[in-house]
Protein backbone atom coordinates (compact mmCIF):
# COMPACT_ATOMS: atom_id res chain seq x y z
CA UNK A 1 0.00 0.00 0.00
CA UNK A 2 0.79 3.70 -0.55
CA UNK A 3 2.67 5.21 2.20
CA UNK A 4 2.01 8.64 0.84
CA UNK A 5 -0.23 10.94 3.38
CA UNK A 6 -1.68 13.89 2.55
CA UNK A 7 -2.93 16.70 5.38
CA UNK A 8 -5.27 20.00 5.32
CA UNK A 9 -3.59 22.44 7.64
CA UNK A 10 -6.55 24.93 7.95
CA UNK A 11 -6.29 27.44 11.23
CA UNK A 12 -3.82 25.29 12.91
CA UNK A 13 -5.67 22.77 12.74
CA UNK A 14 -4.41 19.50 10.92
CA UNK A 15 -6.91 16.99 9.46
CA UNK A 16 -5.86 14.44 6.59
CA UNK A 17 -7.63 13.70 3.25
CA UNK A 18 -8.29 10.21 2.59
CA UNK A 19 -7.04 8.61 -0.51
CA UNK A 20 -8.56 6.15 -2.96
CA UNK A 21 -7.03 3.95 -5.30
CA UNK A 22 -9.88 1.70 -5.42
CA UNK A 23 -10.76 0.32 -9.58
CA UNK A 24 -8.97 2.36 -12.14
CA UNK A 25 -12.08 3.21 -14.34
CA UNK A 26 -12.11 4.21 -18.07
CA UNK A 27 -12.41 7.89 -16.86
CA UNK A 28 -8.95 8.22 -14.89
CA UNK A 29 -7.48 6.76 -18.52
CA UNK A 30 -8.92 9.73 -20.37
CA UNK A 31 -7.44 12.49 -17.49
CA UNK A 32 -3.94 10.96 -17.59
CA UNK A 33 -4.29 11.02 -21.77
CA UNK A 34 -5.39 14.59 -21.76
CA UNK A 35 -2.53 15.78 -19.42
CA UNK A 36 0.65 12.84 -20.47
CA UNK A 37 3.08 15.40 -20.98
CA UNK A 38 2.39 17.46 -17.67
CA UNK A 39 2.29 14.34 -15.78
CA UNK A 40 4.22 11.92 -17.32
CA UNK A 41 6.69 14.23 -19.63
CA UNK A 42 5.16 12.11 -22.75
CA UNK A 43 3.88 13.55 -25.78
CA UNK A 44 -0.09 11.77 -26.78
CA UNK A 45 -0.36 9.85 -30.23
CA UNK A 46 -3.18 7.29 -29.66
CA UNK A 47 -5.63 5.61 -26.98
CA UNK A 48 -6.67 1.59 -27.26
CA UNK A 49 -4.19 1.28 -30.18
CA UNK A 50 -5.46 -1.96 -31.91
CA UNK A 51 -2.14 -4.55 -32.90
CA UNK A 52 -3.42 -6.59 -35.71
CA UNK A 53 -4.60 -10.44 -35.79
CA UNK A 54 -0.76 -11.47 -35.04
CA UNK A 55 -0.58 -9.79 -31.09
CA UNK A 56 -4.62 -9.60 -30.86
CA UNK A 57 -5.14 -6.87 -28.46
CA UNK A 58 -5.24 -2.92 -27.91
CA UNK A 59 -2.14 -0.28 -26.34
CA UNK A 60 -4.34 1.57 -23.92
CA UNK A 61 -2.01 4.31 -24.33
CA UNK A 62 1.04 5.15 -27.21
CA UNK A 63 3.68 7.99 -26.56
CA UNK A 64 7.12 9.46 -27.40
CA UNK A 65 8.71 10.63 -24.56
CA UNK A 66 10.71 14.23 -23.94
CA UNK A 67 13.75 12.32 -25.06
CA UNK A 68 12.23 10.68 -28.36
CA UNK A 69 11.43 7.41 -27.10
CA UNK A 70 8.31 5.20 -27.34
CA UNK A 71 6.00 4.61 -25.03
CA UNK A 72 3.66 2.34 -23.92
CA UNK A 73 1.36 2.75 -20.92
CA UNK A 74 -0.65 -0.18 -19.82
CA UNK A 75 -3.44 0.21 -16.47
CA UNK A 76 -3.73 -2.53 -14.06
CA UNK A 77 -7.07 -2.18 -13.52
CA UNK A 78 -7.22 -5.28 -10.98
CA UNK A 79 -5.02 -6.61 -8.42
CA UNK A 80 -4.43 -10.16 -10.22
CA UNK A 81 -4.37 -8.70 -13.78
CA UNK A 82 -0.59 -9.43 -15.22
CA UNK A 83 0.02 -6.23 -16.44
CA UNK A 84 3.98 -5.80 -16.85
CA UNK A 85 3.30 -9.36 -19.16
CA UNK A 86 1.03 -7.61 -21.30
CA UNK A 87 3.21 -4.52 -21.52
CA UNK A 88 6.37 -6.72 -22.45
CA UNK A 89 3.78 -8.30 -24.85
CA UNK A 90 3.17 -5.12 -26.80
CA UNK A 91 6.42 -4.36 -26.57
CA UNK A 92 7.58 -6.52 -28.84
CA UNK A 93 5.08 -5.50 -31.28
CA UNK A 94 6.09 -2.30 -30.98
CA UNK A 95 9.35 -3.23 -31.84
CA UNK A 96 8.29 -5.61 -34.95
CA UNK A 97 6.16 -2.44 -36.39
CA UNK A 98 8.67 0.57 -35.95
CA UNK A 99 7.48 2.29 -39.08
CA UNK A 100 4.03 1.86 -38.11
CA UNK A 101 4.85 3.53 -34.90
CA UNK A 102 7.11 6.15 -36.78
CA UNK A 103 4.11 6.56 -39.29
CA UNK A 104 1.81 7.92 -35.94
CA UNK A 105 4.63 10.35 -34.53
CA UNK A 106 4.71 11.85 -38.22
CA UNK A 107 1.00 12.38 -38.28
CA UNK A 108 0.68 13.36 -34.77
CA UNK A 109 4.29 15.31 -34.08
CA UNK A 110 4.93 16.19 -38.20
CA UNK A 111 7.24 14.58 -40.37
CA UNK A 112 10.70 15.85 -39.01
CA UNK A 113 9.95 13.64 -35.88
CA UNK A 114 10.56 10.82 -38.27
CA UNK A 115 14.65 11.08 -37.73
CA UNK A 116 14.14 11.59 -33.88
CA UNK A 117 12.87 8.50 -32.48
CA UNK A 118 14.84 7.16 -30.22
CA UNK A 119 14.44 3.25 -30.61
CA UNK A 120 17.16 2.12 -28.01
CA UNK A 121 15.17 1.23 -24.92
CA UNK A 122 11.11 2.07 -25.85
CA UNK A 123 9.89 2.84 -22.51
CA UNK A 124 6.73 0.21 -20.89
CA UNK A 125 4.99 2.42 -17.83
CA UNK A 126 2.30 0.53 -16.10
CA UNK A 127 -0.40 2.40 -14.06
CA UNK A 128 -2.36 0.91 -11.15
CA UNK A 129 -3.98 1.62 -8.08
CA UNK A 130 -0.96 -0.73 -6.13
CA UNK A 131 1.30 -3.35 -6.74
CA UNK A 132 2.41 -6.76 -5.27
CA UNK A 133 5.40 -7.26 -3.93
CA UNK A 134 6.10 -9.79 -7.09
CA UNK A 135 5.25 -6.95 -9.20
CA UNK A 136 8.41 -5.16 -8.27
CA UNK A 137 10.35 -8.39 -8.28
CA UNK A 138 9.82 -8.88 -11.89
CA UNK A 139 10.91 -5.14 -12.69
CA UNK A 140 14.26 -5.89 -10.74
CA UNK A 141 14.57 -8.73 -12.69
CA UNK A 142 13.90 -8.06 -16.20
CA UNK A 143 16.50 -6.16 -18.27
CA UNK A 144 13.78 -3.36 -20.16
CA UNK A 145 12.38 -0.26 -19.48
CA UNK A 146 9.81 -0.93 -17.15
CA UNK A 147 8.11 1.87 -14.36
CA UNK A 148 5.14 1.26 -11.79
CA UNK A 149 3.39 4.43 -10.98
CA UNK A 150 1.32 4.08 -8.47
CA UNK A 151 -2.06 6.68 -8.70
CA UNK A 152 -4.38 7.45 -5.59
CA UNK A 153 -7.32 10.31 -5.76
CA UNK A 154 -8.09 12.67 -2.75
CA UNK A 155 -11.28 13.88 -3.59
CA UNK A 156 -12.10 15.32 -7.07
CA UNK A 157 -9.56 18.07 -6.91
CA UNK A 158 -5.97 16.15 -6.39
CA UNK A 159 -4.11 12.75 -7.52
CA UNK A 160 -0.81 11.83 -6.58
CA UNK A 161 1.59 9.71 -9.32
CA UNK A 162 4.08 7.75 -7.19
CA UNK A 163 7.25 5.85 -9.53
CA UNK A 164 7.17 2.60 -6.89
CA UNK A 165 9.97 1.04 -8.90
CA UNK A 166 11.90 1.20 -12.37
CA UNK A 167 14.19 -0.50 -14.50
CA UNK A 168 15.59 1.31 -16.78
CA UNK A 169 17.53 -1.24 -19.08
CA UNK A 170 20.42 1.07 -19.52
CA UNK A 171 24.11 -0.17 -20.24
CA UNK A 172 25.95 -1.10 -17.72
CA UNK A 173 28.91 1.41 -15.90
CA UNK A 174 32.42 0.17 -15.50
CA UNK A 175 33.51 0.43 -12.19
CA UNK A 176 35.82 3.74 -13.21
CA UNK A 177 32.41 5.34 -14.25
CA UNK A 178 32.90 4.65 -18.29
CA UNK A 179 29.31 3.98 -19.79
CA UNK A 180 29.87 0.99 -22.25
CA UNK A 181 27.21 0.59 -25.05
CA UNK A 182 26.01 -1.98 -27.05
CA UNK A 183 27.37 -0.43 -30.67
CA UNK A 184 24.58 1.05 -32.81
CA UNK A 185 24.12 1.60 -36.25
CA UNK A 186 25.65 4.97 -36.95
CA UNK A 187 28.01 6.69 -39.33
CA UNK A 188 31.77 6.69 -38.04
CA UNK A 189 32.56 10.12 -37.72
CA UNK A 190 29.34 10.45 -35.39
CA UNK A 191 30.35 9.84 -31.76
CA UNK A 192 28.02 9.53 -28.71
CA UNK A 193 27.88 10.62 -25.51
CA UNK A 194 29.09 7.46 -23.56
CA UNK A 195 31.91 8.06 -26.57
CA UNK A 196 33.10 11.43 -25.38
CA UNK A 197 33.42 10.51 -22.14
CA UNK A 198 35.55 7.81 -22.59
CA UNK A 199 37.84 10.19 -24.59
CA UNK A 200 37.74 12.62 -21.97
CA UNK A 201 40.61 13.38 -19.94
CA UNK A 202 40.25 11.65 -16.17
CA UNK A 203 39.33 15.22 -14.05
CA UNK A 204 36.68 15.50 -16.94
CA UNK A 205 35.34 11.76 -16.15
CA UNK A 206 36.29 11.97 -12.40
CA UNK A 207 33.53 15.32 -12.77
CA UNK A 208 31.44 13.33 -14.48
CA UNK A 209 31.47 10.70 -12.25
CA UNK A 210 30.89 12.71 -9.05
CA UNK A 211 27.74 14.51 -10.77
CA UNK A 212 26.20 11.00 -11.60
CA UNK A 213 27.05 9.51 -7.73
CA UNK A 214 25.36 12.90 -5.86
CA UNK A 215 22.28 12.95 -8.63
CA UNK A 216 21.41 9.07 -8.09
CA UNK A 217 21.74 9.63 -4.88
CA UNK A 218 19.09 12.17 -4.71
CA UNK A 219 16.39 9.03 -4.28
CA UNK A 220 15.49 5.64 -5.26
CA UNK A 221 13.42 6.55 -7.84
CA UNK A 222 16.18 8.26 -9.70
CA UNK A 223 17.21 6.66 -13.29
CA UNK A 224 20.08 7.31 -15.50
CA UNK A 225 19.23 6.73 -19.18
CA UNK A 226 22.06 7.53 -21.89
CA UNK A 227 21.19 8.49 -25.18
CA UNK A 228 23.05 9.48 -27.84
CA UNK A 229 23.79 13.08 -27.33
CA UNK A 230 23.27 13.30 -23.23
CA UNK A 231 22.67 11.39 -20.89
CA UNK A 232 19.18 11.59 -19.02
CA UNK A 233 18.60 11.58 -15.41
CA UNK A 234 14.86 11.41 -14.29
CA UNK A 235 12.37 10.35 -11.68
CA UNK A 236 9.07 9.93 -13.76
CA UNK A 237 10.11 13.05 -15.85
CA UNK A 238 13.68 14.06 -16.56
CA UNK A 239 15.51 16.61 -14.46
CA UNK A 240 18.82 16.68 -15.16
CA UNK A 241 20.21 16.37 -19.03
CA UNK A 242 24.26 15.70 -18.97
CA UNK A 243 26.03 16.89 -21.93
CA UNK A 244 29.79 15.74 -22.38
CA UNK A 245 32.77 18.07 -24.18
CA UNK A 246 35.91 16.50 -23.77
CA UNK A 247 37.81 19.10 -26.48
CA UNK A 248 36.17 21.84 -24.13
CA UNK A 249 37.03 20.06 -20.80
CA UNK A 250 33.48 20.76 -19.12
CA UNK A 251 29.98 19.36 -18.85
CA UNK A 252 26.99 21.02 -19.74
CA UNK A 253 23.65 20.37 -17.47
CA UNK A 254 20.61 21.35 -18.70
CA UNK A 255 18.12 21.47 -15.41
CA UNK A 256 14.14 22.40 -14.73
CA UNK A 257 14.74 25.71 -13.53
CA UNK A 258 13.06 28.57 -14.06
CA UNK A 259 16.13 30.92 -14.83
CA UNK A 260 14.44 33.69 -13.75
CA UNK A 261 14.21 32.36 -10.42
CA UNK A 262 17.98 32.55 -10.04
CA UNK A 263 20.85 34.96 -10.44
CA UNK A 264 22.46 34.32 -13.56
CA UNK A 265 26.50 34.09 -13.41
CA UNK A 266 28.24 34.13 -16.53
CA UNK A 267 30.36 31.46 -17.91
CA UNK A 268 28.26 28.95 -15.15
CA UNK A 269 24.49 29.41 -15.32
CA UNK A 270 22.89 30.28 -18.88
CA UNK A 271 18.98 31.24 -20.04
CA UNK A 272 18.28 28.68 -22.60
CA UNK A 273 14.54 29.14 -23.07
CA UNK A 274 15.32 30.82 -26.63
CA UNK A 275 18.36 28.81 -27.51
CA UNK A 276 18.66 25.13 -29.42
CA UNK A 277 19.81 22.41 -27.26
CA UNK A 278 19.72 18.99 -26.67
CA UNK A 279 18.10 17.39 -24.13
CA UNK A 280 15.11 19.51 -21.94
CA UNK A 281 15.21 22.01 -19.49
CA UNK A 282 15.76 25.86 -19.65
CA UNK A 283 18.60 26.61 -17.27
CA UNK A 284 22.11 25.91 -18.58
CA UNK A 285 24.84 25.06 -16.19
CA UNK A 286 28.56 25.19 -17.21
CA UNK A 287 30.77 22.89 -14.97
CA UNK A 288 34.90 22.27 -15.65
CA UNK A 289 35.81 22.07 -11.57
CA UNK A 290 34.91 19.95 -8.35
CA UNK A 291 33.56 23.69 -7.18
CA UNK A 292 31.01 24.09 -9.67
CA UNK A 293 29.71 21.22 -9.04
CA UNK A 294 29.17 22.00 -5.45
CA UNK A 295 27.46 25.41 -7.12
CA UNK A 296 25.30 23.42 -8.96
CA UNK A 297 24.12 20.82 -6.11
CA UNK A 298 21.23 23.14 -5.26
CA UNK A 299 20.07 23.99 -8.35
CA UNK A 300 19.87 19.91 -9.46
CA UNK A 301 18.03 19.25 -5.85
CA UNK A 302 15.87 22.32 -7.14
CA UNK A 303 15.17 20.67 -10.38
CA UNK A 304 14.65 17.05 -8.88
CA UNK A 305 12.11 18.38 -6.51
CA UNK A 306 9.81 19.14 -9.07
CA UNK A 307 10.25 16.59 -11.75
């Protein structure tokens, strides 16, 4: 069960709102559709996608994600119902009919989507009111990209989304921090993240390596996913976006921080709401030294906070 408890503090006076997480009707389906990217940072193409004769069934809900990577969002709407089967189930058809799926992100997103999809670990988030304890046992054990969010309703007016447990099917880390990746399909003068950091010089990976130990520390619910020009870290949304310049000798973080909610210092923290960049977020931060780091601890707890 949920241990999340929520209180109305009115006159000094403390009195808590009961939740309810009891049958996840056809109605909580269509509020979570209308607002995915709010609360789930995933951009809407379709609702009870049907899968052909072959797989026999219907995606309750198909997305790309802020970092260009399918979705697929399954809700347990009973205790005994095998959900993360299912998902893993259309997940493999998902796979099998890429340009099907690329075909809906052109028609939903536009056509210049089509080169942005991000097929290395399509992204399976199942919904339900709880989970059993085997439920997060298979996540643990299954080598995808698999999240339980847990929902419960106070009332009519609020909901709370908890991420009870992830896998995020990312390669693995060497011990000295490297990120090794299964090689892709890519021209050879086009170098990846995990790439440049490998080429960087050791204070630019021992940096590296320190930002990535204090952000996963930040909670259990914290996932690293590397992609091929940054390196993700998110809770159910993303809040941190790690850029790598070895030539440069510095990182670039892009966080969810309103900049004007801080003071600006030049050559560390940058407005990027009006300028191109990979990844998401609108405040820029510039780090080349253990001490910027330390600068930008707040700001990433900040940013963490409200993903």
């Amino acid at each position: 069960m949920s241990d999340i408890k929520l209180f109305l503090t009115t006159g000094g006076v403390v009195s808590e709102i009961l939740g309810s997480s009891v049958g996840l009707e056809k109605s909580l389906q269509n509020l979570i559709e209308r607002n995915l990217e709010v609360s789930l940072g995933v951009r809407f193409l379709a609702s009870e996608f049907p899968t052909g004769k072959t797989h026999a069934g219907r995606i309750d809900t198909l997305g790309l994600d802020e970092n260009n990577s399918p979705v697929i969002i399954e809700y347990k709407r009973s205790l005994n119902q095998n959900v993360i089967n299912q998902g893993l189930f259309y997940l493999d058809w998902l796979l099998d009919h890429r340009a099907e799926f690329t075909l809906l992100c052109m028609r939903g997103l536009g056509p210049e989507i089509e080169t942005h999809i991000d097929w290395t670990a399509p992204r399976l988030i199942c919904i339900a009111g709880d989970f059993t304890r085997y439920d997060t046992h298979a996540v643990s054990q299954i080598s995808r990209n698999i999240e339980l969010v847990r929902y419960r309703r106070y009332g009519d007016d609020y909901m709370v989304l908890e991420l009870v447990n992830s896998s995020s099917g990312a390669p693995e880390v060497h011990p000295e921090g490297i990120i090794h990746e299964q090689p892709t399909r890519r021209p050879s003068t086009e170098r990846s993240v995990s790439e440049y950091l490998v080429r960087a010089s050791t204070e630019l990976r021992d940096l590296y390596q320190a930002l990535e130990d204090f952000t996963l520390a930040l909670g259990d619910d914290v996932t690293r996913k590397p992609l091929k020009f940054y390196i993700a870290f998110r809770r159910i949304k993303n809040f941190a976006c790690v850029e790598v310049h070895p030539q440069a000798r510095k990182l670039l973080i892009y966080l969810k921080v309103n900049p004007d909610s801080v003071e600006l210092v030049p050559g560390f923290s940058r407005d990027v709401r009006k300028i191109g960049h990979f990844g998401t977020g609108d405040l820029e931060l510039t780090l080349t030294t253990p001490e910027d780091l330390e600068r930008a601890k707040p700001l990433i707890l900040s940013s963490y906070e409200v993903s």
